[in-house]
C-alpha atoms as a PDB file:
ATOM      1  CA  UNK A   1      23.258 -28.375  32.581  1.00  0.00           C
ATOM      2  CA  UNK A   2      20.190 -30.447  32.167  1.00  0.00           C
ATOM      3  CA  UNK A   3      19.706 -32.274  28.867  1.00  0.00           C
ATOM      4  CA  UNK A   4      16.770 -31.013  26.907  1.00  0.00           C
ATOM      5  CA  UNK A   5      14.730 -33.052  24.258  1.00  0.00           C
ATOM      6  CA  UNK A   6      14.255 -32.210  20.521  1.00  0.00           C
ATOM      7  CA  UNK A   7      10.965 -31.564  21.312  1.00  0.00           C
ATOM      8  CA  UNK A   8      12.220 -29.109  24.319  1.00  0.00           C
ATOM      9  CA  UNK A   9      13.832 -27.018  22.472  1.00  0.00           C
ATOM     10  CA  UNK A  10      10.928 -26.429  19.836  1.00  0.00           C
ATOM     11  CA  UNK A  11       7.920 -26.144  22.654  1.00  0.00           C
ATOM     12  CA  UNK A  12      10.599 -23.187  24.220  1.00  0.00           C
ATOM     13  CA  UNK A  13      10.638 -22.054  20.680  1.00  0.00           C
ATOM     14  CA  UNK A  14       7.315 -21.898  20.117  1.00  0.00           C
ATOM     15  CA  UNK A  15       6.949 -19.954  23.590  1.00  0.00           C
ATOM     16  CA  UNK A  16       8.773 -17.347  22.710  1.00  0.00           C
ATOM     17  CA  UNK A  17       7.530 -16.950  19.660  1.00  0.00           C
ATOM     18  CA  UNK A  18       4.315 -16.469  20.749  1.00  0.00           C
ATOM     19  CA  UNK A  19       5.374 -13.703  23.199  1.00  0.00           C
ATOM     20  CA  UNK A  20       7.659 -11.807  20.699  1.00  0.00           C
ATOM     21  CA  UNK A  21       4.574 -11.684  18.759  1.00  0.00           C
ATOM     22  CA  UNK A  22       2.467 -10.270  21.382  1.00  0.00           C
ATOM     23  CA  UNK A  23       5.186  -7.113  22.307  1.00  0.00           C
ATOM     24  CA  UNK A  24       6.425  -6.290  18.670  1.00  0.00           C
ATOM     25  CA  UNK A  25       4.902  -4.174  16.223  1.00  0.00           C
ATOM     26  CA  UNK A  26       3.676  -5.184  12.447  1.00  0.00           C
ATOM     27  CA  UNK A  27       6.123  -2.050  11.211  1.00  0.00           C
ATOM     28  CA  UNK A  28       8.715  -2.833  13.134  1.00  0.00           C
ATOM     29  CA  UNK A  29       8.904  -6.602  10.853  1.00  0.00           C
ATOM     30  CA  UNK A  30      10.343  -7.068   7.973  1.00  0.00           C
ATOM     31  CA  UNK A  31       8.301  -8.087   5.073  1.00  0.00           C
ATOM     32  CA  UNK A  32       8.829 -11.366   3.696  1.00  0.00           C
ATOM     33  CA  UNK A  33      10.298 -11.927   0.121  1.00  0.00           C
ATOM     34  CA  UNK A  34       7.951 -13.436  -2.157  1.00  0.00           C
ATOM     35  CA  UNK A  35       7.962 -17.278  -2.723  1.00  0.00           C
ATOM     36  CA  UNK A  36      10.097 -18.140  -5.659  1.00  0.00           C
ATOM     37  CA  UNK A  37       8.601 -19.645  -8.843  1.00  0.00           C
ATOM     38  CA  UNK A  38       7.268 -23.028  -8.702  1.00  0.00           C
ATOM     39  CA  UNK A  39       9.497 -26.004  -9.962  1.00  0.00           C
ATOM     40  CA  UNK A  40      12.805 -23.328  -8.769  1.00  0.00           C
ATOM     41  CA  UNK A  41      15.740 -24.804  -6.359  1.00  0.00           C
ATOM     42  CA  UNK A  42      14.013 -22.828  -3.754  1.00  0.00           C
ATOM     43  CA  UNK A  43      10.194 -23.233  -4.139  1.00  0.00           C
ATOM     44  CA  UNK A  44       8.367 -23.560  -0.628  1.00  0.00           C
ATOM     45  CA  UNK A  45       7.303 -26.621   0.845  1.00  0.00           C
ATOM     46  CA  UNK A  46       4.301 -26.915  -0.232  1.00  0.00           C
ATOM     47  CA  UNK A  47       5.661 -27.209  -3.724  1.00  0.00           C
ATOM     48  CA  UNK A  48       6.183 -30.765  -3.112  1.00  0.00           C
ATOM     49  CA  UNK A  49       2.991 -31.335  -1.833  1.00  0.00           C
ATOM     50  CA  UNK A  50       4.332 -31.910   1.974  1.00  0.00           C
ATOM     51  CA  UNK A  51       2.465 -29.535   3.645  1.00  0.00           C
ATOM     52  CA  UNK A  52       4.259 -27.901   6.713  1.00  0.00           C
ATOM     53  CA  UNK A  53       3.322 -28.695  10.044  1.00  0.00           C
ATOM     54  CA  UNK A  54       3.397 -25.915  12.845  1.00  0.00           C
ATOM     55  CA  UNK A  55       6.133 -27.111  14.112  1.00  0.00           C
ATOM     56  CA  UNK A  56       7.847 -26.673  10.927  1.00  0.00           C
ATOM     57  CA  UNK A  57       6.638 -22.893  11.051  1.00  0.00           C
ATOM     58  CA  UNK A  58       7.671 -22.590  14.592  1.00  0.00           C
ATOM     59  CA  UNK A  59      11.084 -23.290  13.263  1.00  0.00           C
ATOM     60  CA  UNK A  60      11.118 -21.174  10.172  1.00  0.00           C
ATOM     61  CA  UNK A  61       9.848 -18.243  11.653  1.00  0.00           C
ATOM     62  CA  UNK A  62      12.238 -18.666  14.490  1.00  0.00           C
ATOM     63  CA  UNK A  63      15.250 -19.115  12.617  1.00  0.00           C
ATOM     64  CA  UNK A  64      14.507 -15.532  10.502  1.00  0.00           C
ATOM     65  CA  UNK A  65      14.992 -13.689  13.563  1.00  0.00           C
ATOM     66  CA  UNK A  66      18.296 -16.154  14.517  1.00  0.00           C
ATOM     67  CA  UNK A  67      19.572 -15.303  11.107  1.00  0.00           C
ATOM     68  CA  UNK A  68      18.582 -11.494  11.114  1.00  0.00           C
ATOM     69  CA  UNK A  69      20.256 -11.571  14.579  1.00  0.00           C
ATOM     70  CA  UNK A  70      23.556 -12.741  12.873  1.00  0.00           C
ATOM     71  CA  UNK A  71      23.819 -10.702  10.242  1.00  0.00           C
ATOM     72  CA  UNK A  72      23.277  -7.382  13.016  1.00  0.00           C
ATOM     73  CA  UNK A  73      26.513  -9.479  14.777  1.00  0.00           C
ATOM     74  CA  UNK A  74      28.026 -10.086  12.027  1.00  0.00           C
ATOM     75  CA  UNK A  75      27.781  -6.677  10.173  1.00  0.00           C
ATOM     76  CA  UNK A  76      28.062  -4.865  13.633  1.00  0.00           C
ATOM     77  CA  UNK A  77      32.123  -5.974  13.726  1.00  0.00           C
ATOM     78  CA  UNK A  78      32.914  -6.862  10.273  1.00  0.00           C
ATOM     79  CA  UNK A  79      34.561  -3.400   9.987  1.00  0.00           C
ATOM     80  CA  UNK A  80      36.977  -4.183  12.998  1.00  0.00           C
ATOM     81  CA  UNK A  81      37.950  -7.160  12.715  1.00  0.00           C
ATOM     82  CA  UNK A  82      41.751  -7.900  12.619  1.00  0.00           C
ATOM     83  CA  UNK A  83      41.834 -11.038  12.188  1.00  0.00           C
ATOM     84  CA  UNK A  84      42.120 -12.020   7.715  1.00  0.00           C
ATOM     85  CA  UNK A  85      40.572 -16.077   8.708  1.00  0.00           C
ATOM     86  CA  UNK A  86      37.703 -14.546  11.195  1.00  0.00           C
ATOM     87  CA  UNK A  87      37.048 -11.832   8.152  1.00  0.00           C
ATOM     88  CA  UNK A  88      36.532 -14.730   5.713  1.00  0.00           C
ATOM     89  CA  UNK A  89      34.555 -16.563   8.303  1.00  0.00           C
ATOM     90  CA  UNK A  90      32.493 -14.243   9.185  1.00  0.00           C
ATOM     91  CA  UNK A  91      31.516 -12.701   5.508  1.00  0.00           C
ATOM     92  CA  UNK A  92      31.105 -16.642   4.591  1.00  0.00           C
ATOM     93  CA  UNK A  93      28.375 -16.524   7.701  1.00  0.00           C
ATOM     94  CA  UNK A  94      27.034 -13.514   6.621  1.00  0.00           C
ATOM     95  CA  UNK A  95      26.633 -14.932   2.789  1.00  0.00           C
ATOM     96  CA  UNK A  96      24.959 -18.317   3.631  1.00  0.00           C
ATOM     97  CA  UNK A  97      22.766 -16.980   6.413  1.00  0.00           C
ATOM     98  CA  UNK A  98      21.653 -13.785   3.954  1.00  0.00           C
ATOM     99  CA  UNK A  99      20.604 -16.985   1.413  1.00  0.00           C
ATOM    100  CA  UNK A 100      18.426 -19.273   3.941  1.00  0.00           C
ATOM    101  CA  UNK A 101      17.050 -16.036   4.994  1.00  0.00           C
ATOM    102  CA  UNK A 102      15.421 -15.555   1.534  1.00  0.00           C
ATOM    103  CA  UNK A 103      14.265 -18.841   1.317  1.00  0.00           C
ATOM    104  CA  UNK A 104      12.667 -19.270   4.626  1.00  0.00           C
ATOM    105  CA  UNK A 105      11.080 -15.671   4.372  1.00  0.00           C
ATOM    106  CA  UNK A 106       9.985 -16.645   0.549  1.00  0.00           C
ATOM    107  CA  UNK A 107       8.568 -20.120   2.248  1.00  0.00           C
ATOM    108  CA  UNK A 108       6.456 -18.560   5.473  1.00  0.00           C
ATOM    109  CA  UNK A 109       3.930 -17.291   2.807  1.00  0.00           C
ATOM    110  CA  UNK A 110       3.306 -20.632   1.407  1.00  0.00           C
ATOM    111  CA  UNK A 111       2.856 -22.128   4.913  1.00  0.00           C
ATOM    112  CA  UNK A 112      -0.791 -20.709   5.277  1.00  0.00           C
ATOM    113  CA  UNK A 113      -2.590 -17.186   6.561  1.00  0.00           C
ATOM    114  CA  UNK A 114      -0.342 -16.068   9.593  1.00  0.00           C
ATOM    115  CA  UNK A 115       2.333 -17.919   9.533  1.00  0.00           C
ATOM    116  CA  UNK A 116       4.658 -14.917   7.961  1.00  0.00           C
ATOM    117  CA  UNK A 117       3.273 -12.864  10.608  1.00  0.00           C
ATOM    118  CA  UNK A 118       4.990 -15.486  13.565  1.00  0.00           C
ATOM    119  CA  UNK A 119       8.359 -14.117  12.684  1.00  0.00           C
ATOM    120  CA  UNK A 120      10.127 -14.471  15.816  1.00  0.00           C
ATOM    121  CA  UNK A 121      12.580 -11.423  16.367  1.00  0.00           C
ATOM    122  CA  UNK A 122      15.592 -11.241  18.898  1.00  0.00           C
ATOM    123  CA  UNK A 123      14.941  -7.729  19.429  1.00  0.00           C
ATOM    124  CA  UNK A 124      14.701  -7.428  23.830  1.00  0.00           C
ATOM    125  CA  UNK A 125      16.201 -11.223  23.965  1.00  0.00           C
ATOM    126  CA  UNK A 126      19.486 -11.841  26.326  1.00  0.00           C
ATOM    127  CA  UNK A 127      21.671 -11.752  23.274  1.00  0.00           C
ATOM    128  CA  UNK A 128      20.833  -8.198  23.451  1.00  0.00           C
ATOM    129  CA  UNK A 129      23.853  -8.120  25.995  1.00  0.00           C
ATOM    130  CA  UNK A 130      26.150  -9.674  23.698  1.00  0.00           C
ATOM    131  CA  UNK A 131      25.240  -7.318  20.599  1.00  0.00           C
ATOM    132  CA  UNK A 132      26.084  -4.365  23.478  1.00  0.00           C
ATOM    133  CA  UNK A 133      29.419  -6.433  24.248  1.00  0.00           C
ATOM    134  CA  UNK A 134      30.281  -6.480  21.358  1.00  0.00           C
ATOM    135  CA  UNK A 135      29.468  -2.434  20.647  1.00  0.00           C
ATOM    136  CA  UNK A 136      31.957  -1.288  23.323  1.00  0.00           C
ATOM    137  CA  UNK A 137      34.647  -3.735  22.761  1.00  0.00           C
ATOM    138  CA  UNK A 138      38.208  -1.957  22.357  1.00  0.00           C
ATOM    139  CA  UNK A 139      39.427  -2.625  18.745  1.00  0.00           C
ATOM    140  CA  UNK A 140      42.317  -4.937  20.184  1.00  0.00           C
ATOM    141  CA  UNK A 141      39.369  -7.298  22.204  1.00  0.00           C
ATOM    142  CA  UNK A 142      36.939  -7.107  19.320  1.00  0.00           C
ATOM    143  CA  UNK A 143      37.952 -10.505  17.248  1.00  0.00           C
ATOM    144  CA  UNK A 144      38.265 -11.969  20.684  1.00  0.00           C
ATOM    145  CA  UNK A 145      34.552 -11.159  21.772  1.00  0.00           C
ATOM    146  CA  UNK A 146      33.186 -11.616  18.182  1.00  0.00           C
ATOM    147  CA  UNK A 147      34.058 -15.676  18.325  1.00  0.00           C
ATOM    148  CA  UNK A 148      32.484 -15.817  21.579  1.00  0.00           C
ATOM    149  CA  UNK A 149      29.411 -13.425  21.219  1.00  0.00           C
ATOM    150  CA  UNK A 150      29.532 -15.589  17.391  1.00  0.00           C
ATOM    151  CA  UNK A 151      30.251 -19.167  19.232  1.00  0.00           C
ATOM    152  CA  UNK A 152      27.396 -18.994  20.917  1.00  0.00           C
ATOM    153  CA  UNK A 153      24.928 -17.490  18.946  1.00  0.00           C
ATOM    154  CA  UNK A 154      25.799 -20.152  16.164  1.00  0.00           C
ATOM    155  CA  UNK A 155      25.267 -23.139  18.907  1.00  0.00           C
ATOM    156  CA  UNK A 156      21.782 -22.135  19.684  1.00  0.00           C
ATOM    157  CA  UNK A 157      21.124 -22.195  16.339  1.00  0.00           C
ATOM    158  CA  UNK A 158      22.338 -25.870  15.492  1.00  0.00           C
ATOM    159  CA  UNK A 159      20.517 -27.389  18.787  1.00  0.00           C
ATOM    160  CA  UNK A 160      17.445 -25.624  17.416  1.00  0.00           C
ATOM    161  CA  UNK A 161      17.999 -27.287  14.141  1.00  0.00           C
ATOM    162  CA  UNK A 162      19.089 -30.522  15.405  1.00  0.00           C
ATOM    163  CA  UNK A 163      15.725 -30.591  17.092  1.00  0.00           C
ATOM    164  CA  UNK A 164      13.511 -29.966  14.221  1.00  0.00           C
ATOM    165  CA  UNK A 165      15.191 -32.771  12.558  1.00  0.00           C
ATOM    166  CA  UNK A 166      14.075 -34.772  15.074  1.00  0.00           C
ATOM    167  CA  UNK A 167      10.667 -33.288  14.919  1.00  0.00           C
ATOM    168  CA  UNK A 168       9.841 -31.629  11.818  1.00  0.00           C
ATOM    169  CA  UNK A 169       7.556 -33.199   9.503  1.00  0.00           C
ATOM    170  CA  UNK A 170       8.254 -31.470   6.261  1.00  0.00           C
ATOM    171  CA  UNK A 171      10.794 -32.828   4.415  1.00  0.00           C
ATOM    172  CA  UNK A 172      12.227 -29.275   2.612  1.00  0.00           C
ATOM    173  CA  UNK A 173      12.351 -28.099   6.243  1.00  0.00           C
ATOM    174  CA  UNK A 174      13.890 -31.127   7.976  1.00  0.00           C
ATOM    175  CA  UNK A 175      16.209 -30.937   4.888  1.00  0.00           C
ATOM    176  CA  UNK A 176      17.362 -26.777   5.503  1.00  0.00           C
ATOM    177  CA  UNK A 177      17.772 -27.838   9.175  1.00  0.00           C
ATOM    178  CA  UNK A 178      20.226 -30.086   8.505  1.00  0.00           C
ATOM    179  CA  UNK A 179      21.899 -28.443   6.473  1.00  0.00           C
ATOM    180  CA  UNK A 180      21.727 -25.440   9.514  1.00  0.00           C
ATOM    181  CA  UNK A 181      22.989 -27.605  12.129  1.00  0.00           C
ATOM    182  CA  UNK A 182      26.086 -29.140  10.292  1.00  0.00           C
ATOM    183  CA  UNK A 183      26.804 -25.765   8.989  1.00  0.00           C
ATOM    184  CA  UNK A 184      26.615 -23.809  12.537  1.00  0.00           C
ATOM    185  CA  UNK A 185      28.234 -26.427  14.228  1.00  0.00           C
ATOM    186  CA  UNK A 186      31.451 -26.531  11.944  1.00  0.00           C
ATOM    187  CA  UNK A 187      31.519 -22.441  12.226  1.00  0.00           C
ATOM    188  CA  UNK A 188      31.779 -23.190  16.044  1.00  0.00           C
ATOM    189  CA  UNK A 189      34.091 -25.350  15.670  1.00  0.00           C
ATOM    190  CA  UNK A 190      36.185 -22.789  13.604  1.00  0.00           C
ATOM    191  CA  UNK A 191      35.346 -20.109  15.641  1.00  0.00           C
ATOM    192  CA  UNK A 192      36.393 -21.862  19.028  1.00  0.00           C
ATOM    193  CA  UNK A 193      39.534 -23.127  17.414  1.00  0.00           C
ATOM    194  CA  UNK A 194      40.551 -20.196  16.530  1.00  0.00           C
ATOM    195  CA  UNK A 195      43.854 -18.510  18.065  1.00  0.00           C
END
């Protein structure tokens, strides 16, 4: 497999962003939360004074529809799942990823006109396969296929981050995406060690 550059991953980003937001329809998106009170653990970026960058909106709005993607995954199998270590796993997933979610959706709004509207949804994406995968799994295969169909979907997310942090120029956001890539790549690291 080739090896792609920070800036690779965001331009590819960016790309699809821009198409998702050509096929999907305003109703179809969910509305942002509102920005929390200034001077609050999770005021926007601009609360600082570091203005965002589109880059830095590129990644926000893409990692909403990563993280609204893992929650469906996530909340798709959490009934089935056999496995007491993959249950806590995956409701710890579903916790932090329902948190960053608020804050980036409460930040978009503070990033200037349009830049809520760039959500970037998985909805028509290849990973439509694994959600389906996943669907029609036989109870006994499901805690197999969710740490793959999981795996994976968690390791595009931490090269996504990882490249923002080399790229990003708000601080706030470089910060979250750190955070996001040493978070997803420790649950892969669970997840593929996992019997």
């Amino acid at each position: 497999m080739p090896r792609r550059t920070p800036l690779a991953f965001l331009v590819a980003a960016l790309l699809l962003t821009g198409a998702c937001a050509t096929t999907s329809t305003p109703s179809a998106r969910p509305q942002p939360a509102p920005a929390s009170p200034a001077g609050s653990a999770t005021a926007g970026p601009s609360a600082d004074g570091d203005a965002m960058s589109g880059i830095d909106v590129v990644f926000l709005s893409t990692m909403v529809g990563h993280s609204e993607r893992t929650l469906q995954i996530v909340r798709l199998a959490r009934d089935r799942v056999r496995d007491d270590a993959l249950r806590t796993l995956a409701a710890a997933i579903e916790a932090t990823e329902a948190d960053e979610l608020s804050v980036m959706r409460g930040w978009l709004p503070t990033a200037g006109p349009g830049a809520s509207a760039a959500a970037h949804h998985h909805d028509g994406h290849g990973d439509d396969a694994a959600l389906d995968r996943l669907r029609t799994a036989p109870d006994p295969d499901v805690d197999r296929v969710l740490r793959e169909v999981l795996a994976d979907h968690q390791r595009s997310a931490a090269d996504l981050a990882r490249a923002q942090v080399g790229v990003g120029r708000n601080e706030r956001v470089r910060d979250l995406a750190r955070r996001i890539e040493q978070s997803r790549t420790a649950e892969v690291e669970l997840l593929r060690g996992t019997p």
